[in-house]
C-alpha atoms as a PDB file:
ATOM      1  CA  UNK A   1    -118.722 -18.412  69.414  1.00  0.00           C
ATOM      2  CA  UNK A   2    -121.181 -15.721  70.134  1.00  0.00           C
ATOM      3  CA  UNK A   3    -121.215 -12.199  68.892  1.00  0.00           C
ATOM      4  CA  UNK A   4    -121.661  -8.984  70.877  1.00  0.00           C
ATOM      5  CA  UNK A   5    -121.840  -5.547  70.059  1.00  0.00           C
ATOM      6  CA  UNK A   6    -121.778  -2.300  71.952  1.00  0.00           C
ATOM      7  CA  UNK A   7    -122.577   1.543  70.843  1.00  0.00           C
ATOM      8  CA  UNK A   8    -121.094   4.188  72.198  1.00  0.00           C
ATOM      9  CA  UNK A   9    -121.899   7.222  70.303  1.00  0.00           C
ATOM     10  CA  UNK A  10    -119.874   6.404  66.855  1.00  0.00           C
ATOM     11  CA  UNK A  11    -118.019   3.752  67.860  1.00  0.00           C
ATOM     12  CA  UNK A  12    -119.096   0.216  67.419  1.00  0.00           C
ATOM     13  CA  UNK A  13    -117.810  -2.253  70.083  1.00  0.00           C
ATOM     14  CA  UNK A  14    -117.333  -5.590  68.310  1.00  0.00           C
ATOM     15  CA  UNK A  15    -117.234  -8.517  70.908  1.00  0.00           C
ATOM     16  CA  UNK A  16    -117.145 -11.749  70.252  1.00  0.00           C
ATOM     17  CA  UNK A  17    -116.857 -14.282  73.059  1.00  0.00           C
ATOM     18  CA  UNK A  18    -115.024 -18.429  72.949  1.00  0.00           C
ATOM     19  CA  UNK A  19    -112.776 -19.918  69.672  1.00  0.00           C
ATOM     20  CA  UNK A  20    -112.650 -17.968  66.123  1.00  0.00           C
ATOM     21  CA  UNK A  21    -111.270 -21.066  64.206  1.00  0.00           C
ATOM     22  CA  UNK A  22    -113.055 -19.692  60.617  1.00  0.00           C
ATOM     23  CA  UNK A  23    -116.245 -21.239  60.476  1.00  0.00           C
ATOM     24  CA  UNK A  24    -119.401 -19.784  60.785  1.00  0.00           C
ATOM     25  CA  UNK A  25    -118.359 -17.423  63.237  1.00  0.00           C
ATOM     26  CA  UNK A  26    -115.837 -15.767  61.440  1.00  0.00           C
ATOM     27  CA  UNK A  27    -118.046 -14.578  58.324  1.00  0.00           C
ATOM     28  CA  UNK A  28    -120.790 -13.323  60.985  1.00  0.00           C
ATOM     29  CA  UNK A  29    -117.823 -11.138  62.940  1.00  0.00           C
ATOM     30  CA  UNK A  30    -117.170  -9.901  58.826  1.00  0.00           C
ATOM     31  CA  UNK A  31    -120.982  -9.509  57.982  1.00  0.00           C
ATOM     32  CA  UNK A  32    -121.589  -7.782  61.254  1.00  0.00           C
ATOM     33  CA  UNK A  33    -118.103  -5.360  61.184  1.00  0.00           C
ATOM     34  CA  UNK A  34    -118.972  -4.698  57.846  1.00  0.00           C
ATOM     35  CA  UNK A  35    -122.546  -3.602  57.920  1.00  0.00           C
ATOM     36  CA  UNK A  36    -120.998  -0.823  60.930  1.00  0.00           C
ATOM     37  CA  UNK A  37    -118.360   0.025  58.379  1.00  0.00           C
ATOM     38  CA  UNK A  38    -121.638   0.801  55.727  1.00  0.00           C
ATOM     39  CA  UNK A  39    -122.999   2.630  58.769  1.00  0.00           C
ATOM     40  CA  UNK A  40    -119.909   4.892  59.239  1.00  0.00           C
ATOM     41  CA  UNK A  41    -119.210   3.383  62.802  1.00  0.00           C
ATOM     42  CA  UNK A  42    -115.917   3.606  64.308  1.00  0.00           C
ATOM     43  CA  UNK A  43    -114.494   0.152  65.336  1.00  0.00           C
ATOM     44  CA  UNK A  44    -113.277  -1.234  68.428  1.00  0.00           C
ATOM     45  CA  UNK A  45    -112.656  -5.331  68.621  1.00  0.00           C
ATOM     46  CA  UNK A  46    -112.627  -6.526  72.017  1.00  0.00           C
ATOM     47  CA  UNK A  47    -110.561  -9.973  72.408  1.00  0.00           C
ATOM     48  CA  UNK A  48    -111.266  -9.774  75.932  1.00  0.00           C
ATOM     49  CA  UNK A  49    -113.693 -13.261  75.573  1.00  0.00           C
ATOM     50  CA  UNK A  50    -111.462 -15.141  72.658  1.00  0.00           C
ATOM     51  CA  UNK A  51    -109.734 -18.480  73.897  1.00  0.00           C
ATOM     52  CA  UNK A  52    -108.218 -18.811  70.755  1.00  0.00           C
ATOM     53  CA  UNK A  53    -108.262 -17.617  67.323  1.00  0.00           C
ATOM     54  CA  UNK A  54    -106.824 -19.270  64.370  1.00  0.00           C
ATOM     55  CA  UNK A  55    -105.373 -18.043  60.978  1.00  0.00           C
ATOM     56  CA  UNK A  56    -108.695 -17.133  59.612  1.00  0.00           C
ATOM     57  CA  UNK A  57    -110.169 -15.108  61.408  1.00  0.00           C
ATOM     58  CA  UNK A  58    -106.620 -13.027  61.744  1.00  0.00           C
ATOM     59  CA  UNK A  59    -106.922 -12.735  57.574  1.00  0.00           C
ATOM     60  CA  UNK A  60    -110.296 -11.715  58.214  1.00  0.00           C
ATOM     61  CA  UNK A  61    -109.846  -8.707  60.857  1.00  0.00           C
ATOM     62  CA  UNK A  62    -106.834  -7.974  58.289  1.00  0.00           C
ATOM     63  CA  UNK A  63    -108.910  -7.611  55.665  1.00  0.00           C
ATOM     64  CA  UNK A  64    -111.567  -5.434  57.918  1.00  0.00           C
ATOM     65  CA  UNK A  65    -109.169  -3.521  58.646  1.00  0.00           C
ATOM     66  CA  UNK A  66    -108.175  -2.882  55.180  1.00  0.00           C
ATOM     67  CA  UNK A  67    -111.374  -2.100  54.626  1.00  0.00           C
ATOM     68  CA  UNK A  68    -111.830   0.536  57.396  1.00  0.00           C
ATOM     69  CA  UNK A  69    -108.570   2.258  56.225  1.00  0.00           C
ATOM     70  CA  UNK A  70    -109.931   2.674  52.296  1.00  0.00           C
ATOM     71  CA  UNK A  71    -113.068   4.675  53.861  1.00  0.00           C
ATOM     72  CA  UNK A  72    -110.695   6.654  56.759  1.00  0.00           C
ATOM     73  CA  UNK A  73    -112.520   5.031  59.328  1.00  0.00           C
ATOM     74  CA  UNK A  74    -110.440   3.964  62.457  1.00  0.00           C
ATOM     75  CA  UNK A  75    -109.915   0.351  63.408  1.00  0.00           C
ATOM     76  CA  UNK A  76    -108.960  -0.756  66.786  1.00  0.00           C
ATOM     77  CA  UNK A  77    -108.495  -3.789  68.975  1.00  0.00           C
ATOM     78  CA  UNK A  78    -107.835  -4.328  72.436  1.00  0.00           C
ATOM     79  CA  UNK A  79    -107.626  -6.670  75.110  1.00  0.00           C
ATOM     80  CA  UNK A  80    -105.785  -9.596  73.094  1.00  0.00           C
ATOM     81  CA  UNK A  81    -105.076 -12.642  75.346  1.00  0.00           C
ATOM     82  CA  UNK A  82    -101.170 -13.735  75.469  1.00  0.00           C
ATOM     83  CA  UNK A  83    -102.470 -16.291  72.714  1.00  0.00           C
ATOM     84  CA  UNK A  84    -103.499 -13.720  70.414  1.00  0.00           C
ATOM     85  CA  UNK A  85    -100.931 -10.939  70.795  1.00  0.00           C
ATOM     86  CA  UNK A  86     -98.490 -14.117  70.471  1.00  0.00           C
ATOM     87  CA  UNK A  87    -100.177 -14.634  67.177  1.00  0.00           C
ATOM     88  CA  UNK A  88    -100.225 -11.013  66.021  1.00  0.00           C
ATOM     89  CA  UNK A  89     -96.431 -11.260  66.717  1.00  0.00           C
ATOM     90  CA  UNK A  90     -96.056 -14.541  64.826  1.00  0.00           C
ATOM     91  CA  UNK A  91     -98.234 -13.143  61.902  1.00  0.00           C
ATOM     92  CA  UNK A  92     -95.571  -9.967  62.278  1.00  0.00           C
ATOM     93  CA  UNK A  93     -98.929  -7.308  62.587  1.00  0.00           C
ATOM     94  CA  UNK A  94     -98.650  -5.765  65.233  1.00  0.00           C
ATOM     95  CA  UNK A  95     -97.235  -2.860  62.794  1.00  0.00           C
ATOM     96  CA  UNK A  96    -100.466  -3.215  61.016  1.00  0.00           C
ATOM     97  CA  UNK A  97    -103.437  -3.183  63.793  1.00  0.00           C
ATOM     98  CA  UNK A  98    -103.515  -0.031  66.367  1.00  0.00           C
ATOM     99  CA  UNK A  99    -104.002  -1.632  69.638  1.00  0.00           C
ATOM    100  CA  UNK A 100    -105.256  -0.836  72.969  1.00  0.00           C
ATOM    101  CA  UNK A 101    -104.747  -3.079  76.394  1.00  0.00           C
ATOM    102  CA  UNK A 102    -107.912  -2.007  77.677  1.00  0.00           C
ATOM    103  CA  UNK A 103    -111.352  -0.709  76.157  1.00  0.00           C
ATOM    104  CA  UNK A 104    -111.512   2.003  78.302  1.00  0.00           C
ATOM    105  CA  UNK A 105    -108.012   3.214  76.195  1.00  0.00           C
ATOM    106  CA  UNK A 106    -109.619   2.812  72.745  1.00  0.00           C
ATOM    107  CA  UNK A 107    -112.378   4.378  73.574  1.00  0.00           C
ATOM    108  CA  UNK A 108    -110.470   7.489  74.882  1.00  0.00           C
ATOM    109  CA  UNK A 109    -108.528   7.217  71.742  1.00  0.00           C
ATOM    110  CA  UNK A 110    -111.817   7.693  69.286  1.00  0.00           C
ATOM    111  CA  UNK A 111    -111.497  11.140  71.207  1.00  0.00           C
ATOM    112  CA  UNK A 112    -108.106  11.964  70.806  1.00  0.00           C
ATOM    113  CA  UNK A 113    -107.269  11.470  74.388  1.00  0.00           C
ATOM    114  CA  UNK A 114    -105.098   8.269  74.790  1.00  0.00           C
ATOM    115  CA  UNK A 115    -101.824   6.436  72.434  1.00  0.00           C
ATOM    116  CA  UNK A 116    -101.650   3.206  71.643  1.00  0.00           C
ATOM    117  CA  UNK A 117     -99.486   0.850  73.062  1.00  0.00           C
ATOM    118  CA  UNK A 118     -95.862   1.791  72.593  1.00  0.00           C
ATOM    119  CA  UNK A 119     -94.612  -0.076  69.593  1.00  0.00           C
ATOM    120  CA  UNK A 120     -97.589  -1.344  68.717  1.00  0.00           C
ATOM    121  CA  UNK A 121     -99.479   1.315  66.717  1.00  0.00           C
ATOM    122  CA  UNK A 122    -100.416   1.405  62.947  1.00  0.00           C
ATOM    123  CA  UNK A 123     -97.620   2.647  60.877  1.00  0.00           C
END
Protein backbone atom coordinates (compact mmCIF):
# COMPACT_ATOMS: atom_id res chain seq x y z
CA UNK A 1 0.00 0.00 0.00
CA UNK A 2 1.23 3.44 -0.69
CA UNK A 3 0.20 6.65 0.93
CA UNK A 4 -0.80 9.92 -0.72
CA UNK A 5 -1.73 13.13 0.45
CA UNK A 6 -3.20 16.25 -1.05
CA UNK A 7 -3.65 20.04 0.38
CA UNK A 8 -6.14 22.05 -0.49
CA UNK A 9 -6.19 25.04 1.62
CA UNK A 10 -7.27 23.33 5.17
CA UNK A 11 -8.20 20.25 4.09
CA UNK A 12 -5.90 17.33 4.01
CA UNK A 13 -6.61 14.73 1.25
CA UNK A 14 -5.62 11.35 2.68
CA UNK A 15 -5.07 8.75 -0.20
CA UNK A 16 -3.92 5.68 0.10
CA UNK A 17 -3.71 3.39 -2.93
CA UNK A 18 -3.93 -1.13 -3.07
CA UNK A 19 -5.01 -3.54 0.25
CA UNK A 20 -5.29 -2.00 3.99
CA UNK A 21 -5.20 -5.50 5.69
CA UNK A 22 -3.51 -3.80 9.18
CA UNK A 23 0.00 -4.10 8.79
CA UNK A 24 2.37 -1.58 8.29
CA UNK A 25 0.22 0.40 6.25
CA UNK A 26 -2.43 0.91 8.49
CA UNK A 27 -0.36 2.61 11.45
CA UNK A 28 1.35 4.95 8.66
CA UNK A 29 -2.44 6.03 7.31
CA UNK A 30 -2.88 6.68 11.58
CA UNK A 31 0.63 8.37 12.03
CA UNK A 32 0.11 10.40 8.92
CA UNK A 33 -3.95 11.39 9.65
CA UNK A 34 -2.90 12.11 12.92
CA UNK A 35 0.01 14.43 12.57
CA UNK A 36 -2.83 16.64 10.08
CA UNK A 37 -5.20 16.31 12.99
CA UNK A 38 -2.05 18.05 15.33
CA UNK A 39 -1.88 20.44 12.37
CA UNK A 40 -5.60 21.45 12.51
CA UNK A 41 -6.23 20.02 8.91
CA UNK A 42 -9.58 19.13 7.82
CA UNK A 43 -9.83 15.47 6.58
CA UNK A 44 -10.92 13.93 3.51
CA UNK A 45 -10.09 9.91 2.93
CA UNK A 46 -10.19 9.00 -0.55
CA UNK A 47 -10.95 5.08 -1.09
CA UNK A 48 -10.88 5.74 -4.63
CA UNK A 49 -7.36 3.36 -4.94
CA UNK A 50 -8.34 0.61 -2.02
CA UNK A 51 -8.94 -3.04 -3.42
CA UNK A 52 -9.77 -4.10 -0.18
CA UNK A 53 -9.65 -3.19 3.34
CA UNK A 54 -9.97 -5.43 6.23
CA UNK A 55 -11.25 -5.04 9.88
CA UNK A 56 -8.30 -3.07 10.96
CA UNK A 57 -7.90 -0.54 9.24
CA UNK A 58 -11.97 0.13 9.54
CA UNK A 59 -11.18 0.24 13.66
CA UNK A 60 -8.51 2.46 12.76
CA UNK A 61 -10.37 5.26 10.54
CA UNK A 62 -13.04 4.68 13.49
CA UNK A 63 -10.86 5.61 15.89
CA UNK A 64 -9.50 8.74 13.61
CA UNK A 65 -12.49 9.69 13.37
CA UNK A 66 -13.13 9.71 16.98
CA UNK A 67 -10.37 11.56 17.25
CA UNK A 68 -11.27 14.35 14.76
CA UNK A 69 -14.72 14.70 16.48
CA UNK A 70 -13.04 15.33 20.25
CA UNK A 71 -11.07 18.42 18.57
CA UNK A 72 -14.38 19.59 16.20
CA UNK A 73 -12.50 18.90 13.28
CA UNK A 74 -14.50 17.36 10.30
CA UNK A 75 -13.86 13.87 9.02
CA UNK A 76 -14.84 12.71 5.67
CA UNK A 77 -14.53 9.86 3.22
CA UNK A 78 -15.45 9.34 -0.18
CA UNK A 79 -15.21 7.25 -3.06
CA UNK A 80 -15.60 3.74 -1.19
CA UNK A 81 -15.51 0.79 -3.67
CA UNK A 82 -18.76 -1.63 -3.47
CA UNK A 83 -16.26 -3.71 -1.18
CA UNK A 84 -15.87 -1.10 1.26
CA UNK A 85 -19.28 0.58 1.48
CA UNK A 86 -20.38 -3.28 1.73
CA UNK A 87 -18.15 -3.36 4.73
CA UNK A 88 -19.21 -0.05 6.27
CA UNK A 89 -22.74 -1.61 5.98
CA UNK A 90 -21.66 -4.92 7.53
CA UNK A 91 -19.71 -3.01 10.32
CA UNK A 92 -23.34 -1.00 10.61
CA UNK A 93 -21.21 2.71 10.22
CA UNK A 94 -22.40 4.21 7.81
CA UNK A 95 -24.37 6.24 10.70
CA UNK A 96 -21.00 6.97 12.05
CA UNK A 97 -18.66 8.26 8.98
CA UNK A 98 -20.07 11.38 6.78
CA UNK A 99 -19.54 10.27 3.32
CA UNK A 100 -19.14 11.68 -0.02
CA UNK A 101 -19.32 9.63 -3.60
CA UNK A 102 -16.96 11.86 -5.10
CA UNK A 103 -14.01 14.21 -3.85
CA UNK A 104 -15.13 16.93 -5.68
CA UNK A 105 -18.48 16.65 -3.07
CA UNK A 106 -16.35 16.64 0.11
CA UNK A 107 -14.47 19.15 -0.85
CA UNK A 108 -17.52 21.43 -1.57
CA UNK A 109 -18.76 20.28 1.72
CA UNK A 110 -15.53 21.76 3.82
CA UNK A 111 -17.32 24.97 2.35
CA UNK A 112 -20.68 24.48 3.22
CA UNK A 113 -21.81 23.94 -0.28
CA UNK A 114 -22.75 20.20 -0.79
CA UNK A 115 -24.79 17.16 1.70
CA UNK A 116 -23.70 14.05 2.14
CA UNK A 117 -25.08 11.16 0.73
CA UNK A 118 -28.70 10.69 1.70
CA UNK A 119 -28.76 8.31 4.60
CA UNK A 120 -25.44 8.16 4.99
CA UNK A 121 -24.33 11.19 7.04
CA UNK A 122 -22.95 11.37 10.67
CA UNK A 123 -25.67 11.38 13.17
Amino acid sequence: MSLHVEHHGDVAVVRPKGILKGDRETDDLERVVRDLLDNHYKILIDLHNVDHMTSIPIGVLVGLHVSAKNRHIPFYICNMTHHIEDVVIIFRLAELFTIFDTRNEALEAFKGGVSPLAGKEAV
